[in-house]
C-alpha atoms as a PDB file:
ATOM      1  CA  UNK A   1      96.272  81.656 103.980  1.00  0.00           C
ATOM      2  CA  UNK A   2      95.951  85.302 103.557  1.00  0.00           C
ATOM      3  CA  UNK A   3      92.756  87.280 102.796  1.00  0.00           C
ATOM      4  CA  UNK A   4      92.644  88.401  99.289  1.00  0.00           C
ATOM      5  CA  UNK A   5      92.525  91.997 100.309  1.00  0.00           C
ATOM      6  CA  UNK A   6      89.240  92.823  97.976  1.00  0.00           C
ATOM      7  CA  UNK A   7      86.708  91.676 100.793  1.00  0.00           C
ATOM      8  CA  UNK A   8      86.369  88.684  99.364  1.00  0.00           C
ATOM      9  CA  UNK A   9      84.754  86.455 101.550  1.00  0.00           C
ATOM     10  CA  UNK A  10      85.491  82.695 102.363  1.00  0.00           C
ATOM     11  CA  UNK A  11      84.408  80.433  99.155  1.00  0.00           C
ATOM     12  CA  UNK A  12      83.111  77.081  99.782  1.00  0.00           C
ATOM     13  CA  UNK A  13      83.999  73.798  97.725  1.00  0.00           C
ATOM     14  CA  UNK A  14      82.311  70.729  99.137  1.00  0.00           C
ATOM     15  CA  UNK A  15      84.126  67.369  97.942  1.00  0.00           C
ATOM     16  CA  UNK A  16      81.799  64.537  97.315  1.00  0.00           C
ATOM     17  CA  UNK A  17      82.310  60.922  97.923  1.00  0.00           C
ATOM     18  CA  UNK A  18      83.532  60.544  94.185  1.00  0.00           C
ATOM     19  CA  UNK A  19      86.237  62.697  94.823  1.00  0.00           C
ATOM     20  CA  UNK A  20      85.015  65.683  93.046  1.00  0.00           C
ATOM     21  CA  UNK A  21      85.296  68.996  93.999  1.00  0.00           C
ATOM     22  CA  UNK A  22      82.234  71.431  93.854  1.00  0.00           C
ATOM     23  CA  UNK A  23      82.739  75.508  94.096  1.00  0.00           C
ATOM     24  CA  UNK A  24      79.671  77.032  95.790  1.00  0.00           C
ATOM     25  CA  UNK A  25      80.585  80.651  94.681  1.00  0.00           C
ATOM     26  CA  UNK A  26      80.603  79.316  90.365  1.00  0.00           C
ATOM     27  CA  UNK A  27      77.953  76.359  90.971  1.00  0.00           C
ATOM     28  CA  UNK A  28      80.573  74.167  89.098  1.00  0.00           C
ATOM     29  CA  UNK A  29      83.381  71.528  90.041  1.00  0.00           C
ATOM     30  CA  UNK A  30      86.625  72.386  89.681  1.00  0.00           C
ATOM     31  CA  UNK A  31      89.941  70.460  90.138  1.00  0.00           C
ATOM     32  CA  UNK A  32      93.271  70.473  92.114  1.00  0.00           C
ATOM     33  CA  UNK A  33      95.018  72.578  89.758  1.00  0.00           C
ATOM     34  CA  UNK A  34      91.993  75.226  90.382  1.00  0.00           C
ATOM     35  CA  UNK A  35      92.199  75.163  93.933  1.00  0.00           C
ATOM     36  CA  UNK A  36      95.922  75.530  94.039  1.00  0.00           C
ATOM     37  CA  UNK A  37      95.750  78.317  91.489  1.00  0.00           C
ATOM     38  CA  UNK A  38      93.195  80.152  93.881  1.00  0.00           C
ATOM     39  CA  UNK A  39      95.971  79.509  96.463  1.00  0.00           C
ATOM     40  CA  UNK A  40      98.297  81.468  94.351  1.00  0.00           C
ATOM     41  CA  UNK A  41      95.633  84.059  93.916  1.00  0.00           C
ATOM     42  CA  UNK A  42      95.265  84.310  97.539  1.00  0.00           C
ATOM     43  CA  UNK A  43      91.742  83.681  97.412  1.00  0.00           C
ATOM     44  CA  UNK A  44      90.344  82.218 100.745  1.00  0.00           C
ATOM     45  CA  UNK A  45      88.519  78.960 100.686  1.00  0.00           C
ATOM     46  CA  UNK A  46      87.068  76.312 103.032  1.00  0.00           C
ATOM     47  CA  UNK A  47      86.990  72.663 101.776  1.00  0.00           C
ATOM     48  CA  UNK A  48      84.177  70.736 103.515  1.00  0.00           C
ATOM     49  CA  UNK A  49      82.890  66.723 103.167  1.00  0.00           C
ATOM     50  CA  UNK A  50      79.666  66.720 101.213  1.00  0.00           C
ATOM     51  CA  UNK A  51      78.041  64.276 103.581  1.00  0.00           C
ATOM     52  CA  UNK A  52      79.185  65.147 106.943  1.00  0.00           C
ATOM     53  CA  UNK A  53      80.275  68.882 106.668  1.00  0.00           C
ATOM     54  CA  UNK A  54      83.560  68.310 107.977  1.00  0.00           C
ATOM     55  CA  UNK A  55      86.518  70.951 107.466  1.00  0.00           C
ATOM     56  CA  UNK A  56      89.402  69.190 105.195  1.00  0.00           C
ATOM     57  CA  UNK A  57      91.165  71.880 103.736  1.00  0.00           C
ATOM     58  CA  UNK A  58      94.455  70.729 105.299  1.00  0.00           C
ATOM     59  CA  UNK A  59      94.007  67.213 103.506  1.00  0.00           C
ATOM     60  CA  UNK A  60      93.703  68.920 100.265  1.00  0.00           C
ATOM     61  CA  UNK A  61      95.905  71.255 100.630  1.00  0.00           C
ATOM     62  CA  UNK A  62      97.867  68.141 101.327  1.00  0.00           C
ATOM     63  CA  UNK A  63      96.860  66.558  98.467  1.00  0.00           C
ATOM     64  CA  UNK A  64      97.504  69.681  96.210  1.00  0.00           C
ATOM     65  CA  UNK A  65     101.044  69.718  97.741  1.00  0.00           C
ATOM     66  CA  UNK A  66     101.785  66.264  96.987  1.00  0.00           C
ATOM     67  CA  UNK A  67     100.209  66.577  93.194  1.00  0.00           C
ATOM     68  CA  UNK A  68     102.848  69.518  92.398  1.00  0.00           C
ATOM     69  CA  UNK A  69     105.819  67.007  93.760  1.00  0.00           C
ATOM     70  CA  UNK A  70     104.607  64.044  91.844  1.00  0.00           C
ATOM     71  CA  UNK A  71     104.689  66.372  88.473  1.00  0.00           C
ATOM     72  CA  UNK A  72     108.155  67.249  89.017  1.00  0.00           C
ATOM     73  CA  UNK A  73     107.448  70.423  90.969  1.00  0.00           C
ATOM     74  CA  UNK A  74     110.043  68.831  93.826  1.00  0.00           C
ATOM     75  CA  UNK A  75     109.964  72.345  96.221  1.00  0.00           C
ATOM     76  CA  UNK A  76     110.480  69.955  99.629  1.00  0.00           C
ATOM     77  CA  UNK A  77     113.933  67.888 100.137  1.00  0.00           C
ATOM     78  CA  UNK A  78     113.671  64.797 100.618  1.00  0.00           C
ATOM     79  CA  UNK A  79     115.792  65.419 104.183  1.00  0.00           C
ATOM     80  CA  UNK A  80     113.546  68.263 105.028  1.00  0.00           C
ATOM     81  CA  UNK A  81     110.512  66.091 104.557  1.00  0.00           C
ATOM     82  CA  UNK A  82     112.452  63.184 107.009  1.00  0.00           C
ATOM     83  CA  UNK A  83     112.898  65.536 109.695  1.00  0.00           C
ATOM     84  CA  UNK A  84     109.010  66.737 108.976  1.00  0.00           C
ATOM     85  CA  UNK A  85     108.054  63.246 109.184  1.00  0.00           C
ATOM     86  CA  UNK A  86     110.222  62.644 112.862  1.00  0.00           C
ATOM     87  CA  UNK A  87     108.410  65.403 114.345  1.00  0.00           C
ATOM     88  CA  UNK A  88     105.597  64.039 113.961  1.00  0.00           C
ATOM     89  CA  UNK A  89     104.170  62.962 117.761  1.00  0.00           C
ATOM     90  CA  UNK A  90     107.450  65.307 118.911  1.00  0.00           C
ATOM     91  CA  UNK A  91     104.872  66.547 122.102  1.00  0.00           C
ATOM     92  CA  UNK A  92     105.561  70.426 123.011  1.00  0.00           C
ATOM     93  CA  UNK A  93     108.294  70.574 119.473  1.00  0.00           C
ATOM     94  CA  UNK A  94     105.276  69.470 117.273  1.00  0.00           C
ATOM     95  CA  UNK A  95     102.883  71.614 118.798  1.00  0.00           C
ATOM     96  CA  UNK A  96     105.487  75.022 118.188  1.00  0.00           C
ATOM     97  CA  UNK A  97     106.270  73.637 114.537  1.00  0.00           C
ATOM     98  CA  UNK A  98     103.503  74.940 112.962  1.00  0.00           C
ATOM     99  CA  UNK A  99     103.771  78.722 113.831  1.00  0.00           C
ATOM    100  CA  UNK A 100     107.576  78.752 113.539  1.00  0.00           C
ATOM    101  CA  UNK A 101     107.263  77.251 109.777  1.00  0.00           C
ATOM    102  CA  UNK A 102     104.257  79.806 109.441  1.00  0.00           C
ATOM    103  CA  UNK A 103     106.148  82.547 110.822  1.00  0.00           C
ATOM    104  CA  UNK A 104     109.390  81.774 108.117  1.00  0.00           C
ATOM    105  CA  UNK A 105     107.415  81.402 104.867  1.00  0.00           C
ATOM    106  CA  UNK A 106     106.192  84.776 105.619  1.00  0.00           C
ATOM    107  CA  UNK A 107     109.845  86.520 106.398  1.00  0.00           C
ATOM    108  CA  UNK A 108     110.734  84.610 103.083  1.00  0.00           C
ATOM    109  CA  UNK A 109     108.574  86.052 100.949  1.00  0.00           C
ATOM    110  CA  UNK A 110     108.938  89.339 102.097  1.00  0.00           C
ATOM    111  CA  UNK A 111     112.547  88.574 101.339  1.00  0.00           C
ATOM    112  CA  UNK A 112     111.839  87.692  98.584  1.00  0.00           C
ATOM    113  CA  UNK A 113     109.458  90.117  97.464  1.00  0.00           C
ATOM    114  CA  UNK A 114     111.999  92.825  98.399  1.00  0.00           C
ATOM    115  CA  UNK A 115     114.641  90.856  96.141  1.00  0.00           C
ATOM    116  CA  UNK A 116     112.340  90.781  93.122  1.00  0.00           C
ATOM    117  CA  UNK A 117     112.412  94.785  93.522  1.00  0.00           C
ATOM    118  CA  UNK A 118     115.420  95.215  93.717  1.00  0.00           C
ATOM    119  CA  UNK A 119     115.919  93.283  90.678  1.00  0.00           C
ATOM    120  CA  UNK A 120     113.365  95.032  88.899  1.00  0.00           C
ATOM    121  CA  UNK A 121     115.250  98.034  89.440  1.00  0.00           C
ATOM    122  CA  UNK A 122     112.924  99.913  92.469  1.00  0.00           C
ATOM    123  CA  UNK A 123     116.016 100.709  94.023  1.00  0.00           C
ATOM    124  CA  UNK A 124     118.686 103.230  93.420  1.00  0.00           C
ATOM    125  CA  UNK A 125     121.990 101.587  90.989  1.00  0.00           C
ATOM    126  CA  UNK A 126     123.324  98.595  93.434  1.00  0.00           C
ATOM    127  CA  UNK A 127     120.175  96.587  94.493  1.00  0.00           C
ATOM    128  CA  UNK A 128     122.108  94.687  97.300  1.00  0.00           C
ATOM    129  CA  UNK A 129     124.024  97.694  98.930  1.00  0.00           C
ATOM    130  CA  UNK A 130     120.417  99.235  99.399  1.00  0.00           C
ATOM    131  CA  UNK A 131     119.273  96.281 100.685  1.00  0.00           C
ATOM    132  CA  UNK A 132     121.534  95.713 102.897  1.00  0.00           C
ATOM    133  CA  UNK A 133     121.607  98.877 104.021  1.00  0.00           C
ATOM    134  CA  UNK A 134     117.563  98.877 104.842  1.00  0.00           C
ATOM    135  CA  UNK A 135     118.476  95.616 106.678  1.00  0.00           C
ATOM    136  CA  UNK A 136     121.127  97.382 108.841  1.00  0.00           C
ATOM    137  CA  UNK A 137     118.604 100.235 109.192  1.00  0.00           C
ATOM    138  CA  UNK A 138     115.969  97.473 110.460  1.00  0.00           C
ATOM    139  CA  UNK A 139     118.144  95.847 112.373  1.00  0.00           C
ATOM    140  CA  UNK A 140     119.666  99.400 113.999  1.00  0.00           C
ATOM    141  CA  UNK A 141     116.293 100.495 114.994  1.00  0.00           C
ATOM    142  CA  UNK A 142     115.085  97.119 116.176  1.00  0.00           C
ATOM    143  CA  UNK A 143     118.514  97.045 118.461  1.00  0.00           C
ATOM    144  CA  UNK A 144     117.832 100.875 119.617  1.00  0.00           C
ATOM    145  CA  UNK A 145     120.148 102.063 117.248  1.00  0.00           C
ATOM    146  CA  UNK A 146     119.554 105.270 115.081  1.00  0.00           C
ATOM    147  CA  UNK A 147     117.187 105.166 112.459  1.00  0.00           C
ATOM    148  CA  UNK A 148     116.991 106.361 108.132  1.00  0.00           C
ATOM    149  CA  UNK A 149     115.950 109.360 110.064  1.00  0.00           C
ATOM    150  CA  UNK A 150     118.046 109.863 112.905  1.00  0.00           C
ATOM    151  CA  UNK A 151     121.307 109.091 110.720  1.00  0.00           C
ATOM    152  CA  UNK A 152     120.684 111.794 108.576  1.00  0.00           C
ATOM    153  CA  UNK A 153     121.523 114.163 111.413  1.00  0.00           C
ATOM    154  CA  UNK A 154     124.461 112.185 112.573  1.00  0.00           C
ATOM    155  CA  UNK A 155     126.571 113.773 115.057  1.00  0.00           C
ATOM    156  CA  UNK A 156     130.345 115.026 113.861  1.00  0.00           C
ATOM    157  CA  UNK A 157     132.609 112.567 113.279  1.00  0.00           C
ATOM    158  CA  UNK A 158     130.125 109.691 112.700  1.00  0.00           C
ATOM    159  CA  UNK A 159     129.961 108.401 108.854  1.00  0.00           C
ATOM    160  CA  UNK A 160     128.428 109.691 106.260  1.00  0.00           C
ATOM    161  CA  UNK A 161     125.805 107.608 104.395  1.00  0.00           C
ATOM    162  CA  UNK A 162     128.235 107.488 101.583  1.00  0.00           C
ATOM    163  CA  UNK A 163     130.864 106.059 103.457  1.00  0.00           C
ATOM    164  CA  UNK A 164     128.465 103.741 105.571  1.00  0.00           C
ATOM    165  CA  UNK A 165     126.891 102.466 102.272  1.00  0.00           C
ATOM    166  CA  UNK A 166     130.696 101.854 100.655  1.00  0.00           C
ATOM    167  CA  UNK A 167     131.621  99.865 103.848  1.00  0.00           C
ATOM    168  CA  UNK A 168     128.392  97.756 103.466  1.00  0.00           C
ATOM    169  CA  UNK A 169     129.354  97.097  99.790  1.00  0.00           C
ATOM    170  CA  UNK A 170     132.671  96.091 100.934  1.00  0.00           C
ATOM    171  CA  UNK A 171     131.133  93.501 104.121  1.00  0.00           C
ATOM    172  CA  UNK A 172     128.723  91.974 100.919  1.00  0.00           C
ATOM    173  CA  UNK A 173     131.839  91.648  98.399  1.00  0.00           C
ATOM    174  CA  UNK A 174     133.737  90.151 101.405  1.00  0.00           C
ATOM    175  CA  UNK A 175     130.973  87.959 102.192  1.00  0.00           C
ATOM    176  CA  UNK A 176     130.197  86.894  98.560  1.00  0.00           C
ATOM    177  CA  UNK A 177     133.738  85.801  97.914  1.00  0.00           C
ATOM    178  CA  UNK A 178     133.377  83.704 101.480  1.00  0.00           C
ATOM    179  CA  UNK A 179     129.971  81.903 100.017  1.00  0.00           C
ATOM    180  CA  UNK A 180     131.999  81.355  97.083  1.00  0.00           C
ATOM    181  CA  UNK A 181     134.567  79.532  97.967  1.00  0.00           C
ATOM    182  CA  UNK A 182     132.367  77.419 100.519  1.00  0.00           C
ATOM    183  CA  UNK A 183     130.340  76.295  97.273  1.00  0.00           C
ATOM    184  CA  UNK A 184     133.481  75.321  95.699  1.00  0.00           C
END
């Protein structure tokens, strides 16, 4: 979970043997939908047994999970959660799962943090050309290609951002029509 970015530091809720929940920072107890709205507000927080002092934030954070499916909040396929299940005592797979699933929740919200502004208009008049064309910019420099920077001193002959952006409008149309008709 990330760090709330205000310095925040780590709250403690201790959960008694009568299943209630106790927040050390607000000396009061607090429920599920608390915690998980703390989640949301990226505030970081340690759940520990009352008696023993034991760390189980991953069983309620379990246990928040499986609250939001039972109220109709399904987010995990049934299939997904199958092949979650099977991996269980996978060895060397199980051990790598967690970082990899880690690793893609954070590329998909950046995705989709990008997608929200280009929906909210941050970029210039077609969101998805200029997003695809920061991906191909990404993706250039990542592969040693030229950069934003080094494009806009292209040598002669290469394309100009106008006609590189119009291709990449083209490859998206192309490859909308192609997810169309495999949804059909």
């Amino acid at each position: 979970m990330a760090a709330s970015g205000s310095g925040d530091d780590v709250v403690i809720i201790k959960k008694y043997a009568n299943r209630r929940l106790y927040d050390t920072e607000s000396s009061s107890y607090i429920t599920l939908e608390r915690l998980a709205e703390m989640v949301r507000q990226k505030r970081e927080f340690k759940v520990v047994d009352a008696r023993s002092g034991e760390d189980i934030t991953h069983n309620v954070l379990t246990q928040i999970i499986m609250d939001e499916e039972s109220r109709g909040q399904t987010l995990l396929p049934v299939s997904f959660l199958r092949q979650l299940i099977g991996l269980y005592g996978g060895g060397q797979m199980q051990s790598m799962l967690p970082q990899y699933l880690e690793a893609s929740l954070e590329a998909f919200q950046q995705g989709q943090s990008q997608m929200r502004d280009a929906l909210a208009g941050a970029f210039t008049a077609n969101p998805f050309a200029e997003l695809a064309r920061r991906n191909m910019e990404l993706f250039q420099s990542a592969a040693g290609g030229r950069t934003a920077a080094s494009s806009a001193a292209a040598p002669a002959g290469a394309p100009s951002r106008e006609e590189e952006l119009e291709r990449l409008r083209a490859q998206l149309a192309d490859l909308q029509a192609k997810v169309e008709k495999l949804t059909k």
